[in-house]
N, C-alpha and C. Protein backbone atom coordinates (compact mmCIF):
# COMPACT_ATOMS: atom_id res chain seq x y z
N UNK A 1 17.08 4.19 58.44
CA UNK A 1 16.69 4.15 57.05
C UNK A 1 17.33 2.91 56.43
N UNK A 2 16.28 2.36 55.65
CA UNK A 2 16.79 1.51 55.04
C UNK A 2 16.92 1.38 53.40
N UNK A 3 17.89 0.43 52.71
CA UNK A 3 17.89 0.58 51.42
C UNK A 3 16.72 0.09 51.03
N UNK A 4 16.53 0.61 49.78
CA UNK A 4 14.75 -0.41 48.94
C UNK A 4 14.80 -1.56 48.29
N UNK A 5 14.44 -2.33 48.62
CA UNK A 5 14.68 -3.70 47.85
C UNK A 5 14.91 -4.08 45.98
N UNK A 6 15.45 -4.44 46.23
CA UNK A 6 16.28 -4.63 44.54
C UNK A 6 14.46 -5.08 43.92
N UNK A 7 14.82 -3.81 42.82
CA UNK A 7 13.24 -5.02 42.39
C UNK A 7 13.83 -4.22 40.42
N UNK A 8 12.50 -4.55 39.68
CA UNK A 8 13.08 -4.19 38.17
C UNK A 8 13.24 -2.27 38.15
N UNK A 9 12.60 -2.22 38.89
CA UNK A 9 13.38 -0.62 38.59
C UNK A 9 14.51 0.09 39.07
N UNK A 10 15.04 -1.44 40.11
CA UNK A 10 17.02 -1.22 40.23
C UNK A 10 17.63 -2.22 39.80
N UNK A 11 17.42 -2.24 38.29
CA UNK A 11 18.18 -2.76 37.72
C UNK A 11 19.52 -2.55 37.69
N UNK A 12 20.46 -3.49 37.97
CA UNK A 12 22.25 -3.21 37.93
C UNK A 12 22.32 -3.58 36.39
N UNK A 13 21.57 -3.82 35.62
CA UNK A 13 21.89 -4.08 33.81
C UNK A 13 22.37 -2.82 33.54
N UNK A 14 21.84 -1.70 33.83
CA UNK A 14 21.72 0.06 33.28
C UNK A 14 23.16 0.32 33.38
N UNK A 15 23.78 0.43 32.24
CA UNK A 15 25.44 1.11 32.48
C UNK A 15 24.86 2.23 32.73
N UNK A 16 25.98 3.26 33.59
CA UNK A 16 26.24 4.51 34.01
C UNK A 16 26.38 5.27 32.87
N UNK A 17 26.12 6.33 33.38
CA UNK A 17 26.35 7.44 32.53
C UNK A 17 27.84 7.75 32.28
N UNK A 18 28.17 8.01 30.53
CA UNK A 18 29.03 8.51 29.85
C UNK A 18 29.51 10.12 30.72
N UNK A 19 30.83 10.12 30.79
CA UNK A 19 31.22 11.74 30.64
C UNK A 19 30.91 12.75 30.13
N UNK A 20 30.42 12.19 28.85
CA UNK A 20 29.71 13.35 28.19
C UNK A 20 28.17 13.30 28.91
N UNK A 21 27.22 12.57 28.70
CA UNK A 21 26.41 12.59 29.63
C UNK A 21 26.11 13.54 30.70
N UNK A 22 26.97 12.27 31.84
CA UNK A 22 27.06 12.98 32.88
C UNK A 22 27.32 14.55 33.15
N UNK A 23 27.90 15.21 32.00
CA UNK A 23 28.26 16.97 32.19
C UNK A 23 27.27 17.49 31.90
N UNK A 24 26.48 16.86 30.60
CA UNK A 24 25.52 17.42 30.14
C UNK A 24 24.19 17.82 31.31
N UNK A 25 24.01 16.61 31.82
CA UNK A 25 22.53 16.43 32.60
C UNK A 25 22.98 17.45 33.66
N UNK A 26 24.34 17.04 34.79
CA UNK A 26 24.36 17.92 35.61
C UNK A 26 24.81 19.31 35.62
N UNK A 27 24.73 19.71 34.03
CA UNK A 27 24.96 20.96 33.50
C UNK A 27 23.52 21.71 34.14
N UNK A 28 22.57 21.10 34.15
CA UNK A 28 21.10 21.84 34.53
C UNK A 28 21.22 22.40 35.79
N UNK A 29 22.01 22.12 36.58
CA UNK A 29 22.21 22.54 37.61
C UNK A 29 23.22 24.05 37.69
N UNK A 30 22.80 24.94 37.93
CA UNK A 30 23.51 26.26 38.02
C UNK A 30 24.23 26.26 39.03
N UNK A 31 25.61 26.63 38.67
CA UNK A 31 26.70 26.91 40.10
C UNK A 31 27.09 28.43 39.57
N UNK A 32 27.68 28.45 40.82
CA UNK A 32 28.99 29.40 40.65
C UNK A 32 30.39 29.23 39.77
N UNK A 33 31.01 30.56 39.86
CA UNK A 33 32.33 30.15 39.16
C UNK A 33 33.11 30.92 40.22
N UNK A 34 34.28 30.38 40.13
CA UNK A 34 35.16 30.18 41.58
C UNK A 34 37.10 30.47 40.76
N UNK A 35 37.89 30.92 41.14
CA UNK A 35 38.84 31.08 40.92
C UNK A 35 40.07 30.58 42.15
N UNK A 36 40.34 29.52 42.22
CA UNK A 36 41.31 29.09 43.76
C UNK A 36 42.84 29.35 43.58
N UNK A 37 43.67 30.07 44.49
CA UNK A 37 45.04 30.44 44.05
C UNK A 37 45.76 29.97 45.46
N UNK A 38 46.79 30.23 45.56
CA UNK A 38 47.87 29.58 46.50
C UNK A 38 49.09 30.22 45.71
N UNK A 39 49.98 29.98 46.77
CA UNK A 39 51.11 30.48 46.39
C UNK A 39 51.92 29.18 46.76
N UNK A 40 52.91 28.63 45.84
CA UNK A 40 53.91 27.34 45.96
C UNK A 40 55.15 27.93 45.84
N UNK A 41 56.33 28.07 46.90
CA UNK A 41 57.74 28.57 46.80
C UNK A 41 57.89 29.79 45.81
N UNK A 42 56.84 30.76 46.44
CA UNK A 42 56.73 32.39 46.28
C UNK A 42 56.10 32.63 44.72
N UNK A 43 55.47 31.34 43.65
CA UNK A 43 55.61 31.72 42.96
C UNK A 43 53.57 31.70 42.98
N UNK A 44 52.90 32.69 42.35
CA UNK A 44 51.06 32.58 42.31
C UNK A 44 50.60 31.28 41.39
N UNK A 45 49.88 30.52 41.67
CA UNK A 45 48.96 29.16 41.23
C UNK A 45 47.56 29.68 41.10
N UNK A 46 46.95 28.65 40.12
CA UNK A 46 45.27 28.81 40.23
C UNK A 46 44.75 28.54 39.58
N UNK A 47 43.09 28.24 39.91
CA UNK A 47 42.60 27.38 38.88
C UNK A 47 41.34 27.33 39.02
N UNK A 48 40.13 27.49 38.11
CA UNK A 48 38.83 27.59 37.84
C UNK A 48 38.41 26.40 38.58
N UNK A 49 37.15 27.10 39.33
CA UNK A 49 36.78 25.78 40.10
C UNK A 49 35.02 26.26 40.17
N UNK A 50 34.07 25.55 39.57
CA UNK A 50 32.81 25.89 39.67
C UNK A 50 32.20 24.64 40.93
N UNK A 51 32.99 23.80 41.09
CA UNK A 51 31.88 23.25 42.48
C UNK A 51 33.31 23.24 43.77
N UNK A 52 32.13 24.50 44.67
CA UNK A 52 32.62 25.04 45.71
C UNK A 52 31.48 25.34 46.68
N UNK A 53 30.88 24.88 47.84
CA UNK A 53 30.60 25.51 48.92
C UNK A 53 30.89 25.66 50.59
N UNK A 54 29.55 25.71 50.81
CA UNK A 54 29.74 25.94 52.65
C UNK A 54 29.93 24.84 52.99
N UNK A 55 30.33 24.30 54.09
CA UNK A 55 30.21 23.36 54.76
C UNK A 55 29.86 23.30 55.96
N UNK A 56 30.01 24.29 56.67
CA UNK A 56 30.05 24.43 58.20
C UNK A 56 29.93 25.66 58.34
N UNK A 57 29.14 26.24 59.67
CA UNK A 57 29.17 27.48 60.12
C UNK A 57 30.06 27.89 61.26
N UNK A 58 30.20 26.71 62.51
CA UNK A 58 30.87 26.84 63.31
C UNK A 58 31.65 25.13 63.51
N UNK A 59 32.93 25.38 63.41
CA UNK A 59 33.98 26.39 62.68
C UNK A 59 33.19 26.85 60.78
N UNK A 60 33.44 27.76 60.71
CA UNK A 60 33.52 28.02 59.32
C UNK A 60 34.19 26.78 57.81
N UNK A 61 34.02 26.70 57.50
CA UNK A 61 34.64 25.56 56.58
C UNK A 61 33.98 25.60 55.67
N UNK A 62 34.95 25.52 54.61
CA UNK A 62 34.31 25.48 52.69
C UNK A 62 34.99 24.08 52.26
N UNK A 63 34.19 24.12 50.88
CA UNK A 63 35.22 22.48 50.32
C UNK A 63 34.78 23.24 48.79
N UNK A 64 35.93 22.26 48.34
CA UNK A 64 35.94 22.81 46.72
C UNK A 64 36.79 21.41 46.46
N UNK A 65 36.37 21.46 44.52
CA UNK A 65 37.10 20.02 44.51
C UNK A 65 38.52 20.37 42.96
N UNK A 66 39.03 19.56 42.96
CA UNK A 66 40.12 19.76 42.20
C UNK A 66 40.46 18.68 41.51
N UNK A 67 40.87 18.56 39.93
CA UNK A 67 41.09 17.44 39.12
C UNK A 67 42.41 16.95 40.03
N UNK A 68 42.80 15.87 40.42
CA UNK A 68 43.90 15.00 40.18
C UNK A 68 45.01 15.14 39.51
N UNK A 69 44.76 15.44 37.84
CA UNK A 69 45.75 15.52 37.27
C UNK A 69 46.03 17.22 36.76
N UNK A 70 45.40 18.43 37.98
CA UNK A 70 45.42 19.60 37.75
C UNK A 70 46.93 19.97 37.20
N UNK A 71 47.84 21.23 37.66
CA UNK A 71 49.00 21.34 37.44
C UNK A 71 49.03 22.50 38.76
N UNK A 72 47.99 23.27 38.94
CA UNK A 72 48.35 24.14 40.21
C UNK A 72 47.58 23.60 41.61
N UNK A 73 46.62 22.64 41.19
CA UNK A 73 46.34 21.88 42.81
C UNK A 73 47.46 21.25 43.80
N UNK A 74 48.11 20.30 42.99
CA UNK A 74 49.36 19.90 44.39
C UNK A 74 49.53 20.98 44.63
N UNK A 75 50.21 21.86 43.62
CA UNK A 75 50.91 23.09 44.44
C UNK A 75 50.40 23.53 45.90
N UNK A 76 49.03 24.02 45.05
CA UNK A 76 48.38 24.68 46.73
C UNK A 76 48.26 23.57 47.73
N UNK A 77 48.02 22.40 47.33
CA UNK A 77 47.79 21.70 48.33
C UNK A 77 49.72 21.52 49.31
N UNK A 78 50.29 21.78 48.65
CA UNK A 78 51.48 21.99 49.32
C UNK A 78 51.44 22.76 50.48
N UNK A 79 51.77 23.82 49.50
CA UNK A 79 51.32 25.34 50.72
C UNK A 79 50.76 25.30 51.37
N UNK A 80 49.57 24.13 51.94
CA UNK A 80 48.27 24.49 52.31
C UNK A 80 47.60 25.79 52.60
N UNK A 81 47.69 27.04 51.83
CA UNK A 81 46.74 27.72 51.87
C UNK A 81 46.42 28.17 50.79
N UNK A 82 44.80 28.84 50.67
CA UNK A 82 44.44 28.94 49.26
C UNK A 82 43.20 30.13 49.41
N UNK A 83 42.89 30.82 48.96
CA UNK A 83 42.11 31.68 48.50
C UNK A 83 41.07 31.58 47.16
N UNK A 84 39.93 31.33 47.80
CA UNK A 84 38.74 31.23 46.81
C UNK A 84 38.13 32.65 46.28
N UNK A 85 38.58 32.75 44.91
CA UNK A 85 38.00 33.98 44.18
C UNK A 85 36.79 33.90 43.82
N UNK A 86 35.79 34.66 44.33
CA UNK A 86 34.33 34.31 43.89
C UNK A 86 33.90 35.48 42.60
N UNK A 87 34.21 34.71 41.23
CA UNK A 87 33.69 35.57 40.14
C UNK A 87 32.22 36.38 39.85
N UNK A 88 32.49 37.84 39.15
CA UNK A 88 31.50 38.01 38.93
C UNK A 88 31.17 38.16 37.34
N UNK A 89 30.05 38.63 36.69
CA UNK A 89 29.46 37.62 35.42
C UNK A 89 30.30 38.27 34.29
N UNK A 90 30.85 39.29 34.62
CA UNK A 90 31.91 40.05 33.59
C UNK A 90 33.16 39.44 33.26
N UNK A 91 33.40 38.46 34.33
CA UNK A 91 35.08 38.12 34.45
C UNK A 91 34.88 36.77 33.53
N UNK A 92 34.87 37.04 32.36
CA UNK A 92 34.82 35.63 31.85
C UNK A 92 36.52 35.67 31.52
N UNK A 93 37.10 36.90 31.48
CA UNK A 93 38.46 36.47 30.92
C UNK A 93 39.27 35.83 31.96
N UNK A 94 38.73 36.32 33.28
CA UNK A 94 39.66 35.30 34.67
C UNK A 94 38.86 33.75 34.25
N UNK A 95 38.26 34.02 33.88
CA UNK A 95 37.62 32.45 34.18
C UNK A 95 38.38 31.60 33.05
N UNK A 96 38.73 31.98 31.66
CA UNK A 96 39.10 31.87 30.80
C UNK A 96 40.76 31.82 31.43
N UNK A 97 41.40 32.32 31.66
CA UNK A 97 43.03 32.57 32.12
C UNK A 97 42.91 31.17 32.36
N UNK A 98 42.44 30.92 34.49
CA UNK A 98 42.43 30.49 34.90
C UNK A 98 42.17 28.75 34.78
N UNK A 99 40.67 28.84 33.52
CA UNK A 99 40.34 27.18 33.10
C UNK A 99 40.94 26.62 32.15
N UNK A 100 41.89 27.35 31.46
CA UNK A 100 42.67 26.37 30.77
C UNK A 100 43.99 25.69 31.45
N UNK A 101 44.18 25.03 30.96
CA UNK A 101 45.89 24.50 31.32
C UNK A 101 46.59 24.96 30.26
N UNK A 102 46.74 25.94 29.62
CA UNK A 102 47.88 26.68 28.77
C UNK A 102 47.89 27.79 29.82
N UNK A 103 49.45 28.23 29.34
CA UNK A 103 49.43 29.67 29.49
C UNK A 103 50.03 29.78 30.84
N UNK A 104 50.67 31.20 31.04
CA UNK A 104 50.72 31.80 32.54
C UNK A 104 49.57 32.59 32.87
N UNK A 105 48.91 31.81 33.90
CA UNK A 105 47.67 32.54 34.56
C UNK A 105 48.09 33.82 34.75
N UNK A 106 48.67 34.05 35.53
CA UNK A 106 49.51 35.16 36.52
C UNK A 106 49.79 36.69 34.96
N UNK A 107 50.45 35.79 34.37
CA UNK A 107 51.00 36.54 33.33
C UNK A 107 50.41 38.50 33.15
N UNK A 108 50.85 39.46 33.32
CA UNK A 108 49.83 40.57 33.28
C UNK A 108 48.82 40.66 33.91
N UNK A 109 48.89 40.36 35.03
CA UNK A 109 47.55 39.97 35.64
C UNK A 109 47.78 40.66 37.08
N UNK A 110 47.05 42.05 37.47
CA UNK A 110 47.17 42.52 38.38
C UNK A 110 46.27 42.04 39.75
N UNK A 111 47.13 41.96 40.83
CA UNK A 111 46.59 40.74 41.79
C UNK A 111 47.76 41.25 43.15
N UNK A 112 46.63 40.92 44.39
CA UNK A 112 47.50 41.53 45.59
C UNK A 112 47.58 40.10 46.25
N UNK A 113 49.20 40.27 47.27
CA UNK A 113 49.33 39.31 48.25
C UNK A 113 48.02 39.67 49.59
N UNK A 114 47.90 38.49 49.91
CA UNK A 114 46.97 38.54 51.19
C UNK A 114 47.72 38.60 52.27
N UNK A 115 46.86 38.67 53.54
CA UNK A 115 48.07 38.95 54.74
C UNK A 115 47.84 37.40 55.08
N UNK A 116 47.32 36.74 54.31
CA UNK A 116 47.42 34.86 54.65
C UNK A 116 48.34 34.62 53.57
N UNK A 117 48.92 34.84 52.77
CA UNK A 117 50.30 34.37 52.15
C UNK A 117 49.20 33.80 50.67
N UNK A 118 48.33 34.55 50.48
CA UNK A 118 47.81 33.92 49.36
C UNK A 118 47.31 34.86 47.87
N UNK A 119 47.30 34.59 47.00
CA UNK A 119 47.24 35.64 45.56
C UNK A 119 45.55 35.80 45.73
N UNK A 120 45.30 37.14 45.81
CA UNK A 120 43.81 37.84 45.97
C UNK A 120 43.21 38.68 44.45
N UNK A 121 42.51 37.82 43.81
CA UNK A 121 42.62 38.74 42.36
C UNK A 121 41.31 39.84 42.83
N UNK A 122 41.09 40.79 41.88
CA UNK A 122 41.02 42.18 42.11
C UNK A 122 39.54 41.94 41.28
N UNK A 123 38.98 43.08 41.70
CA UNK A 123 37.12 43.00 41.11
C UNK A 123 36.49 41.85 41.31
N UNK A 124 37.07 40.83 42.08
CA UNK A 124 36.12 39.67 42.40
C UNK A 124 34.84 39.98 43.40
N UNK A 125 33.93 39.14 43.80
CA UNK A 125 32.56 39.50 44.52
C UNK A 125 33.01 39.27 45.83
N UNK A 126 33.85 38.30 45.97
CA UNK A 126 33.78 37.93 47.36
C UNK A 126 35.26 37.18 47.76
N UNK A 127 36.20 37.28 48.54
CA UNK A 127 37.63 36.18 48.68
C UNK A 127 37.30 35.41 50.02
N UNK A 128 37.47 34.20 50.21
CA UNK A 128 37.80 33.49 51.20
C UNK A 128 38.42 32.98 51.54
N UNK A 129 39.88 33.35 52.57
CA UNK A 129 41.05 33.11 52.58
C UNK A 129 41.07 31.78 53.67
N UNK A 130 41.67 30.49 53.71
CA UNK A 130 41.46 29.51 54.09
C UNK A 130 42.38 28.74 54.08
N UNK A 131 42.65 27.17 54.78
CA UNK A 131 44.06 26.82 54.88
C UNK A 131 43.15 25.20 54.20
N UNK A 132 43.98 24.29 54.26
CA UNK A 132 43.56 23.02 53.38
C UNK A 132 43.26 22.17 55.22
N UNK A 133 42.30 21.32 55.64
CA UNK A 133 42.13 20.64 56.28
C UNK A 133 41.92 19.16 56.60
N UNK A 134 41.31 18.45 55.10
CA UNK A 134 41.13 17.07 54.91
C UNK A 134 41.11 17.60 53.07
N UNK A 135 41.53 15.90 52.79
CA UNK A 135 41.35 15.82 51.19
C UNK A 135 40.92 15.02 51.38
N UNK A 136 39.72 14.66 50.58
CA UNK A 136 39.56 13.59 50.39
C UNK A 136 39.27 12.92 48.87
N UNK A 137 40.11 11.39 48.51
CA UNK A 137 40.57 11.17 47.05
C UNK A 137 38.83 10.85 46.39
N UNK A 138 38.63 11.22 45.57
CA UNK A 138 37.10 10.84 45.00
C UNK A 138 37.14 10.96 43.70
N UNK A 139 36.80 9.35 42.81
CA UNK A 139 37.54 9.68 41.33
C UNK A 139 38.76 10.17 41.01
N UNK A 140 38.50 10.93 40.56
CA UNK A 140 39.33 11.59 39.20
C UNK A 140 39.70 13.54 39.98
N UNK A 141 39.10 13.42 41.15
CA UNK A 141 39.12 14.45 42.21
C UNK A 141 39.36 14.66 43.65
N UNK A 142 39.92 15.49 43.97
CA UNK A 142 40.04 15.53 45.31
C UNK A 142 39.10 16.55 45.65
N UNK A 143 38.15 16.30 46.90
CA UNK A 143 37.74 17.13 47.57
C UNK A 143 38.26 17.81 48.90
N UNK A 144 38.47 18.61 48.88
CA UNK A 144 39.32 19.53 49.88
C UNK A 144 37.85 20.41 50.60
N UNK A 145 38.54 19.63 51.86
CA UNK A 145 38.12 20.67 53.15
C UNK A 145 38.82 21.70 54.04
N UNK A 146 37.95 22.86 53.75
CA UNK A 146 39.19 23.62 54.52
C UNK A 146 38.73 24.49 55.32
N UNK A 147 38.95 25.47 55.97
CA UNK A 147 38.70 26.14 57.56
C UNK A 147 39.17 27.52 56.89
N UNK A 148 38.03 28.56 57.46
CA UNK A 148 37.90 29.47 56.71
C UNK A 148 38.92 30.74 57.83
N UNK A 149 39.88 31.39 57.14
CA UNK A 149 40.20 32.13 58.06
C UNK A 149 39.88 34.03 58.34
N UNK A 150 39.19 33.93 56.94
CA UNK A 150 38.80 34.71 56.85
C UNK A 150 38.34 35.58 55.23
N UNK A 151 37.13 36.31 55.35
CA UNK A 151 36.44 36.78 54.11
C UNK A 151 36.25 38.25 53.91
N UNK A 152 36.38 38.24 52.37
CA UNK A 152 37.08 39.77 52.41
C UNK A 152 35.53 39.81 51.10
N UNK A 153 33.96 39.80 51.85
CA UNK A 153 33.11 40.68 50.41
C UNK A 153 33.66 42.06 50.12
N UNK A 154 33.46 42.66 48.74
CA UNK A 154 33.53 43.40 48.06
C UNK A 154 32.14 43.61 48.01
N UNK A 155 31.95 45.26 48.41
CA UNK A 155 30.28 46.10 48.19
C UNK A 155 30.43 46.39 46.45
N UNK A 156 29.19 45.18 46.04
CA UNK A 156 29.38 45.83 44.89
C UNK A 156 27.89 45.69 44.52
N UNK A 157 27.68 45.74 43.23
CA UNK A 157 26.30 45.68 42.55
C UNK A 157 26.06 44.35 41.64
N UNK A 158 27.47 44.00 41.14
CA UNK A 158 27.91 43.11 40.10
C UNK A 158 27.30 41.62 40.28
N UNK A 159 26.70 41.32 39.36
CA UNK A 159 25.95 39.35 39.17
C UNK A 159 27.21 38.83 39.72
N UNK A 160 26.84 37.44 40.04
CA UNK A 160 28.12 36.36 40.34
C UNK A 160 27.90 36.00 38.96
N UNK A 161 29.57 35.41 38.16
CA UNK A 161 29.26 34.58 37.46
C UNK A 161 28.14 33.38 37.42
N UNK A 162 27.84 32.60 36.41
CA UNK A 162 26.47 31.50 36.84
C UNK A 162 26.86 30.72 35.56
N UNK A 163 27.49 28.98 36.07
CA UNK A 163 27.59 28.50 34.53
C UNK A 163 26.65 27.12 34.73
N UNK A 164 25.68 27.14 33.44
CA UNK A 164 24.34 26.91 33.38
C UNK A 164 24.13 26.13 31.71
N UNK A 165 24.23 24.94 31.79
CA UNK A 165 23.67 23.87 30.40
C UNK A 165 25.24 24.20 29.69
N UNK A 166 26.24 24.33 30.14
CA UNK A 166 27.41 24.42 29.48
C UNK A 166 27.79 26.35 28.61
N UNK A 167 26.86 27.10 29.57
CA UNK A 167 27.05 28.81 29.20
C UNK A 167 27.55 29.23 30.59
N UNK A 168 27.91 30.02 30.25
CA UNK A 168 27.57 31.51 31.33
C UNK A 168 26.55 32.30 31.70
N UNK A 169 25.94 32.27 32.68
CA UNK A 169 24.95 33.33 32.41
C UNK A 169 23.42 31.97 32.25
N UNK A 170 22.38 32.74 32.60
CA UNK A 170 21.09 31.74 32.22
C UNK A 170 20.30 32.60 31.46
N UNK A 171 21.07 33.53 30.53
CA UNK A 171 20.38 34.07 29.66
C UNK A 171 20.87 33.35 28.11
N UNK A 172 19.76 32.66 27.76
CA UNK A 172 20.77 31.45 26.37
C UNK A 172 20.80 32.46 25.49
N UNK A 173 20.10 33.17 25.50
CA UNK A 173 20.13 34.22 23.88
C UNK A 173 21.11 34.95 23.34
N UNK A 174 22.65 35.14 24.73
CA UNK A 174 23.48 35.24 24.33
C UNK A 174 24.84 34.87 23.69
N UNK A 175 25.06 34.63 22.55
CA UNK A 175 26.20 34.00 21.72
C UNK A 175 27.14 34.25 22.46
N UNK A 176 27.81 34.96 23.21
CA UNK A 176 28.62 35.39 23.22
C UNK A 176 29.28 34.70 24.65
N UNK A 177 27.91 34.17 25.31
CA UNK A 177 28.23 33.45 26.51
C UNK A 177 28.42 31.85 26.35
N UNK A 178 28.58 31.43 24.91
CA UNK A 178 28.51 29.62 25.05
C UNK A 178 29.98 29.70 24.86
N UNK A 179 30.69 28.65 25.01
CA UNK A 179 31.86 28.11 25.61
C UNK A 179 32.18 27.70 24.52
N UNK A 180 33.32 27.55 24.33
CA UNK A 180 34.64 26.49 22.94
C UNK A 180 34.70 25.64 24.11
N UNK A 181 35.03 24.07 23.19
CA UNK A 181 34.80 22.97 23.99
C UNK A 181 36.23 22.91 24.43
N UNK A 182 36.95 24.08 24.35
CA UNK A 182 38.65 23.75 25.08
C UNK A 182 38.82 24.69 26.19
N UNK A 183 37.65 25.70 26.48
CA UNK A 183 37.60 26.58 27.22
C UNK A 183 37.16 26.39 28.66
N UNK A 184 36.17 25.70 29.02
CA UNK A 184 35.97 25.23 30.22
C UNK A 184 35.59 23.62 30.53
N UNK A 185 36.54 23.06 30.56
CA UNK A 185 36.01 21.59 31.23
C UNK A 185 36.11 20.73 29.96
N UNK A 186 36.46 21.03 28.97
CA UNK A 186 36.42 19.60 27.89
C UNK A 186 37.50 19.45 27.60
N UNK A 187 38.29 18.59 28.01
CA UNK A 187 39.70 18.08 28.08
C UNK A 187 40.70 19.08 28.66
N UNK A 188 40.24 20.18 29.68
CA UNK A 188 41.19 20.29 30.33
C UNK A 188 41.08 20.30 31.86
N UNK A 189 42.22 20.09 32.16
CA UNK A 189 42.47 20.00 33.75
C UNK A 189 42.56 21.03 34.33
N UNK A 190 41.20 21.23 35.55
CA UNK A 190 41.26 22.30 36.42
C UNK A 190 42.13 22.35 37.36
N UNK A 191 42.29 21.63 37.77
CA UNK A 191 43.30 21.98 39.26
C UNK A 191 44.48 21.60 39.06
């Protein structure tokens, strides 16, 4: 394959897209919402993470990415191990704990050790307990690859969370699902 020849409709004049922008447009795109924890010198870490998937089937392997200037990413990336909480559409208050940078996540927050040394929060859809394998630096993010050691679904009935044009949920009619711009992703650091 080859590249297409520079002609007027690849123009290099076109600045890039703004931050704001850029969230907006690839807001159309529906993900998941993701909760990642680790434990750093016995004490629980974690942090809202909506772009997370598969990578591999054999070996197993997920990647998820993490701000740079998070406050509980080194951590886990210390530890190298980490546990992906896969939310479901009720848990906006984990999602809420977890996406700000105030606060003790942990704080009142009932949650079991894993037998991988990692914090497993409770009513989630799905855990995938996993160790860190490659980072790689990208922007303002690291993408982390990691090797799955094992997954703990929960039989349930419950939606996955779904965050969609800057809501929860792809039902817009609900007020109750749009976001404060300090609540997920506008000036704060996920990881």
């Amino acid at each position: 394959m080859t590249a297409a020849p520079a002609g007027p409709e690849f123009s290099t004049e076109v600045a890039p897209p703004t931050p704001a922008e850029f969230r907006r447009a690839l807001g159309m795109f529906a993900s998941g919402v993701t909760v990642v924890t680790g434990l750093d010198d016995g004490e629980p870490v974690g942090f809202a993470c909506q772009s997370f998937a598969s990578v591999s089937l054999e070996p197993p392997m997920v990647l998820f990415c993490a701000d740079h200037k998070g406050r509980a990413w080194p951590r886990i990336r210390r530890s190298g191990r980490f546990c992906v909480n896969v939310l479901g559409e009720d848990q906006i208050d984990l999602c809420g704990r977890f996406g700000s940078s105030k606060g003790a996540k942990f704080a009142g927050l009932d949650w079991d050790l894993s037998r991988w040394g990692t914090p497993s929060l409770r009513g989630v859809l799905l855990r995938v307990h996993g160790e860190v394998r490659d980072v790689h630096v990208t922007g303002d993010h690291d993408v982390v690859i990691g090797h799955v050691h094992e997954l703990e679904p929960v039989v349930t009935e419950q939606r996955p969370m779904l965050f969609f044009r800057g809501r929860f949920g792809v039902d817009q009619d609900d007020p109750a699902a749009a976001i404060g711009p300090n609540l997920w992703g506008w000036g704060d650091h996920w990881g």
